[in-house]
N, C-alpha and C. Protein backbone atom coordinates (compact mmCIF):
# COMPACT_ATOMS: atom_id res chain seq x y z
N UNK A 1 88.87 66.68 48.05
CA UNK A 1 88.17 67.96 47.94
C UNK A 1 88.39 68.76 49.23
N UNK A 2 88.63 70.06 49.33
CA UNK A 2 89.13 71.05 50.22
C UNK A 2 87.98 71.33 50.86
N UNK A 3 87.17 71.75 51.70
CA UNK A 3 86.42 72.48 52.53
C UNK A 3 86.45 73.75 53.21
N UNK A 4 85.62 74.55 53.38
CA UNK A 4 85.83 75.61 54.28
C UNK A 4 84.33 75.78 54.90
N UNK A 5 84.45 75.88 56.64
CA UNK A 5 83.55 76.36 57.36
C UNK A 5 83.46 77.64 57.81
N UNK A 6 82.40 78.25 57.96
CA UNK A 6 82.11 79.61 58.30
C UNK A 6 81.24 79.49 59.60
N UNK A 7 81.26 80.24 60.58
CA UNK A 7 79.73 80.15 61.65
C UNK A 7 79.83 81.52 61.46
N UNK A 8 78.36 82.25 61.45
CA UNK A 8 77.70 82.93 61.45
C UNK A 8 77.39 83.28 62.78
N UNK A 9 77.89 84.39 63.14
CA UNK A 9 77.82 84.65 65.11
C UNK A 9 77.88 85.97 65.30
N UNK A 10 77.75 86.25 66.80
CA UNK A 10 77.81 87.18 67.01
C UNK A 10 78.52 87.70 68.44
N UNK A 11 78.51 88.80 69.34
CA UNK A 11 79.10 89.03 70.51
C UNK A 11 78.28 88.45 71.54
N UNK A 12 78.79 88.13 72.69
CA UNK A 12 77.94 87.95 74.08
C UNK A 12 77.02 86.76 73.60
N UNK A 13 77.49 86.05 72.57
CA UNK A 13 75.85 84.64 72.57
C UNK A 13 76.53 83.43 73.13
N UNK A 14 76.24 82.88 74.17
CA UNK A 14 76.61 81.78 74.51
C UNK A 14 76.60 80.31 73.46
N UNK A 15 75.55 80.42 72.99
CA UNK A 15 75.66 79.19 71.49
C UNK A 15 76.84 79.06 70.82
N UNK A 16 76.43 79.91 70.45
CA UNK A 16 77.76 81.17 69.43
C UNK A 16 79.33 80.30 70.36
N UNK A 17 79.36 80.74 70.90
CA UNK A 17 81.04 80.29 71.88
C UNK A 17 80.94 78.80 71.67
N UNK A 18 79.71 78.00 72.42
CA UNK A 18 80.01 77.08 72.28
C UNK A 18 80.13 76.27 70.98
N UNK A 19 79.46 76.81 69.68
CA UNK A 19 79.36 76.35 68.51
C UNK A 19 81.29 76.81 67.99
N UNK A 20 81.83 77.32 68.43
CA UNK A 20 83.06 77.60 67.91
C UNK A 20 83.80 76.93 68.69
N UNK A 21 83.97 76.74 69.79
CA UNK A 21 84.44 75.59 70.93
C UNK A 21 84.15 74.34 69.47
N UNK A 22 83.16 73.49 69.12
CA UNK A 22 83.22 72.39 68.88
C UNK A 22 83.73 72.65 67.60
N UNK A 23 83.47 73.82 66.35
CA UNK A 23 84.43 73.90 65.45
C UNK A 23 85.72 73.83 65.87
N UNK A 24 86.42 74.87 66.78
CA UNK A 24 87.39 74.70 66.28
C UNK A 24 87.98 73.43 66.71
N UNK A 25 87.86 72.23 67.36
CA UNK A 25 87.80 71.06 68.00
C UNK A 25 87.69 70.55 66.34
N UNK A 26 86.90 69.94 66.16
CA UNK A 26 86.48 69.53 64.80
C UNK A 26 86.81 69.89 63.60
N UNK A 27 86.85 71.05 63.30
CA UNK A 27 87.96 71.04 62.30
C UNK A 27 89.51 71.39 62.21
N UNK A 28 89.73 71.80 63.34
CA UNK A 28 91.28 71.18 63.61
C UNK A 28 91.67 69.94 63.31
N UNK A 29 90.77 69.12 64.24
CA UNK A 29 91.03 67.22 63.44
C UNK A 29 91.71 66.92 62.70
N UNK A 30 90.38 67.31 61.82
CA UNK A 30 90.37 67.48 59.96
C UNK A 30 91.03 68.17 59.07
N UNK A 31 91.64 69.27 59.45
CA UNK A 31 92.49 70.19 59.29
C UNK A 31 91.69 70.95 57.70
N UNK A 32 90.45 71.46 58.63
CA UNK A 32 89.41 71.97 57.45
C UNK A 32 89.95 73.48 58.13
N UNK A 33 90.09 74.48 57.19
CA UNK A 33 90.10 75.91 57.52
C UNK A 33 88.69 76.11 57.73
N UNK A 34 88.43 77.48 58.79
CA UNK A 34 87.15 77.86 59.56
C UNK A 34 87.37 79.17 59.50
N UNK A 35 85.96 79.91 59.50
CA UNK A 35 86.56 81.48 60.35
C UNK A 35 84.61 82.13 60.98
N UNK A 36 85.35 82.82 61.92
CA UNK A 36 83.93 83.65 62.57
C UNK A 36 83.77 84.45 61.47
N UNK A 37 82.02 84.53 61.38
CA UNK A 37 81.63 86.50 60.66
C UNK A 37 80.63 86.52 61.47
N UNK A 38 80.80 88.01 62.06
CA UNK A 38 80.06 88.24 63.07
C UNK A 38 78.71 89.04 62.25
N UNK A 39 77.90 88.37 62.39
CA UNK A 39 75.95 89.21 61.80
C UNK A 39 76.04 90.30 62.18
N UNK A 40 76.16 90.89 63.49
CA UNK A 40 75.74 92.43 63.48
C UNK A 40 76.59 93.33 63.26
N UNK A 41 77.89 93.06 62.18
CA UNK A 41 78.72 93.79 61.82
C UNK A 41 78.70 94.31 59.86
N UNK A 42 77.06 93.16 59.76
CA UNK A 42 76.69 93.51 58.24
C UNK A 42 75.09 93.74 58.73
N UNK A 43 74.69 94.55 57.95
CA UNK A 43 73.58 94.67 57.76
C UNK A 43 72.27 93.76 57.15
N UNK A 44 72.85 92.99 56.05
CA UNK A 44 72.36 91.85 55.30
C UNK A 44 72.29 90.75 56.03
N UNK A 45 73.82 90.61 56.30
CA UNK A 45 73.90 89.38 57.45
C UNK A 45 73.65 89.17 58.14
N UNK A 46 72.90 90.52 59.24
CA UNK A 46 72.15 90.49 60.21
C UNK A 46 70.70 90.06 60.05
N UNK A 47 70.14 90.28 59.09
CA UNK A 47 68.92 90.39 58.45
C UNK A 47 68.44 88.77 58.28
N UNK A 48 69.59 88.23 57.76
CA UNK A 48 69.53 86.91 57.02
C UNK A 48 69.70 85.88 58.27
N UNK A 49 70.65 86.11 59.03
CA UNK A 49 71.14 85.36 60.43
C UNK A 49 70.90 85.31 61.63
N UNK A 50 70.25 86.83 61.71
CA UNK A 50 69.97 86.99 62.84
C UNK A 50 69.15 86.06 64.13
N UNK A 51 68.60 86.07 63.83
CA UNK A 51 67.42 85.40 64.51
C UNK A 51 67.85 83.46 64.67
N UNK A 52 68.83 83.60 63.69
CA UNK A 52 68.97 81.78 64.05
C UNK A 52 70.94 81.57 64.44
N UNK A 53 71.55 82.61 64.69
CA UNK A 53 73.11 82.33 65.40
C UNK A 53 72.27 81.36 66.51
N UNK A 54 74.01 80.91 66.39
CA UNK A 54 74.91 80.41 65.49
C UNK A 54 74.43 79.63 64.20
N UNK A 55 75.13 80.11 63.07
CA UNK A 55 74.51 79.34 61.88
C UNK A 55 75.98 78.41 61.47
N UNK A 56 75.74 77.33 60.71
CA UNK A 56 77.07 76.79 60.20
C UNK A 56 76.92 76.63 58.55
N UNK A 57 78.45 77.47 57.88
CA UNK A 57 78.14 76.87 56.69
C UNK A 57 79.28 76.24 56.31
N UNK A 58 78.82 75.44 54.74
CA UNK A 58 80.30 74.41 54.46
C UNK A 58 80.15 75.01 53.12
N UNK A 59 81.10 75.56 52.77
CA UNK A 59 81.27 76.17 51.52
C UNK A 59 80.46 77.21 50.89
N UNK A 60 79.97 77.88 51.91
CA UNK A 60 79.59 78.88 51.63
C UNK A 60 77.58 78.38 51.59
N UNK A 61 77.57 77.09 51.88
CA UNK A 61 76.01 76.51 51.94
C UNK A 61 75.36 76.43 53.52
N UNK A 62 74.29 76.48 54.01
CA UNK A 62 73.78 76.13 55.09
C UNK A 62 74.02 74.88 55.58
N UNK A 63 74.51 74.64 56.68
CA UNK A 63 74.60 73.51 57.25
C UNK A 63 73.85 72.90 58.32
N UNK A 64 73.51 74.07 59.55
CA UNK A 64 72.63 73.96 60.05
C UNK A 64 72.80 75.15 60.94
N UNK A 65 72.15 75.30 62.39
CA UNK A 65 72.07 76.21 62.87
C UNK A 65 71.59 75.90 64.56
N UNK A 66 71.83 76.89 65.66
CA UNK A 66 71.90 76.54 66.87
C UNK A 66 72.85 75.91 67.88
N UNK A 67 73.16 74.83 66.60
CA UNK A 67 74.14 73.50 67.36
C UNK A 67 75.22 72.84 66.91
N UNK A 68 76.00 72.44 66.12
CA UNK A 68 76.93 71.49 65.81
C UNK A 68 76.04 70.74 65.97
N UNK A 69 76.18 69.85 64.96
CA UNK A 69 75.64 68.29 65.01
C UNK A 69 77.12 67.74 64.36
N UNK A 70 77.66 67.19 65.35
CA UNK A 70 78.83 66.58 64.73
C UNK A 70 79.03 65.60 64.13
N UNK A 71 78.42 64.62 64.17
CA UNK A 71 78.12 63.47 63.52
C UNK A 71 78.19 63.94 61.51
N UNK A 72 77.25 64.47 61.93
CA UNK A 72 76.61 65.13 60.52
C UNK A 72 77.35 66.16 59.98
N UNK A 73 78.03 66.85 60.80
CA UNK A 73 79.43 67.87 60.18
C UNK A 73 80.95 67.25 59.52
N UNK A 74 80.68 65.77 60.67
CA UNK A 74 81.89 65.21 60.14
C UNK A 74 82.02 64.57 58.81
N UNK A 75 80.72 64.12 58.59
CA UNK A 75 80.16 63.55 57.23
C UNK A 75 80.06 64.37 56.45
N UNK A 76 79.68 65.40 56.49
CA UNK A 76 79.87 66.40 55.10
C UNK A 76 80.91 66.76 54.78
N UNK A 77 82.22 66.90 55.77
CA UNK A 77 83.28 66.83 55.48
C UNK A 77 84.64 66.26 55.24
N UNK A 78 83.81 64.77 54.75
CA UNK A 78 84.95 64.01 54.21
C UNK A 78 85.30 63.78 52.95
């Protein structure tokens, strides 16, 4: 089964950098496709995300938010 990760981010957030630092680390590995969407470039998405960037999703689902938990990222994506 194929995967795709999304983080939910934005400009200037330090989380944010480092939560994409360990994606792209991690799913490079795995050779899972990833991509940034930046929240304050939607209105909705800002609304919905805001307040908890970096968010992570796996297929378009919540994964978690704040942090990479890698353990637990790597497991959902095997």
């Amino acid at each position: 089964m194929s995967h795709h990760v999304t983080l939910m981010s934005r400009v200037d957030c330090h989380a944010c950098e480092q939560a994409k630092a360990d994606l792209e680390r991690i799913c490079g590995e795995l050779g899972v496709p990833w991509e940034v969407q930046d929240v304050d470039a939607d209105r909705e998405l800002r609304a919905e995300y805001g307040d908890r960037v970096p968010v992570i999703l796996v297929d378009g689902e919540e994964h978690g938010y704040w942090s990479v938990e890698e353990d637990r990222l790597r497991a959902a994506l095997r």
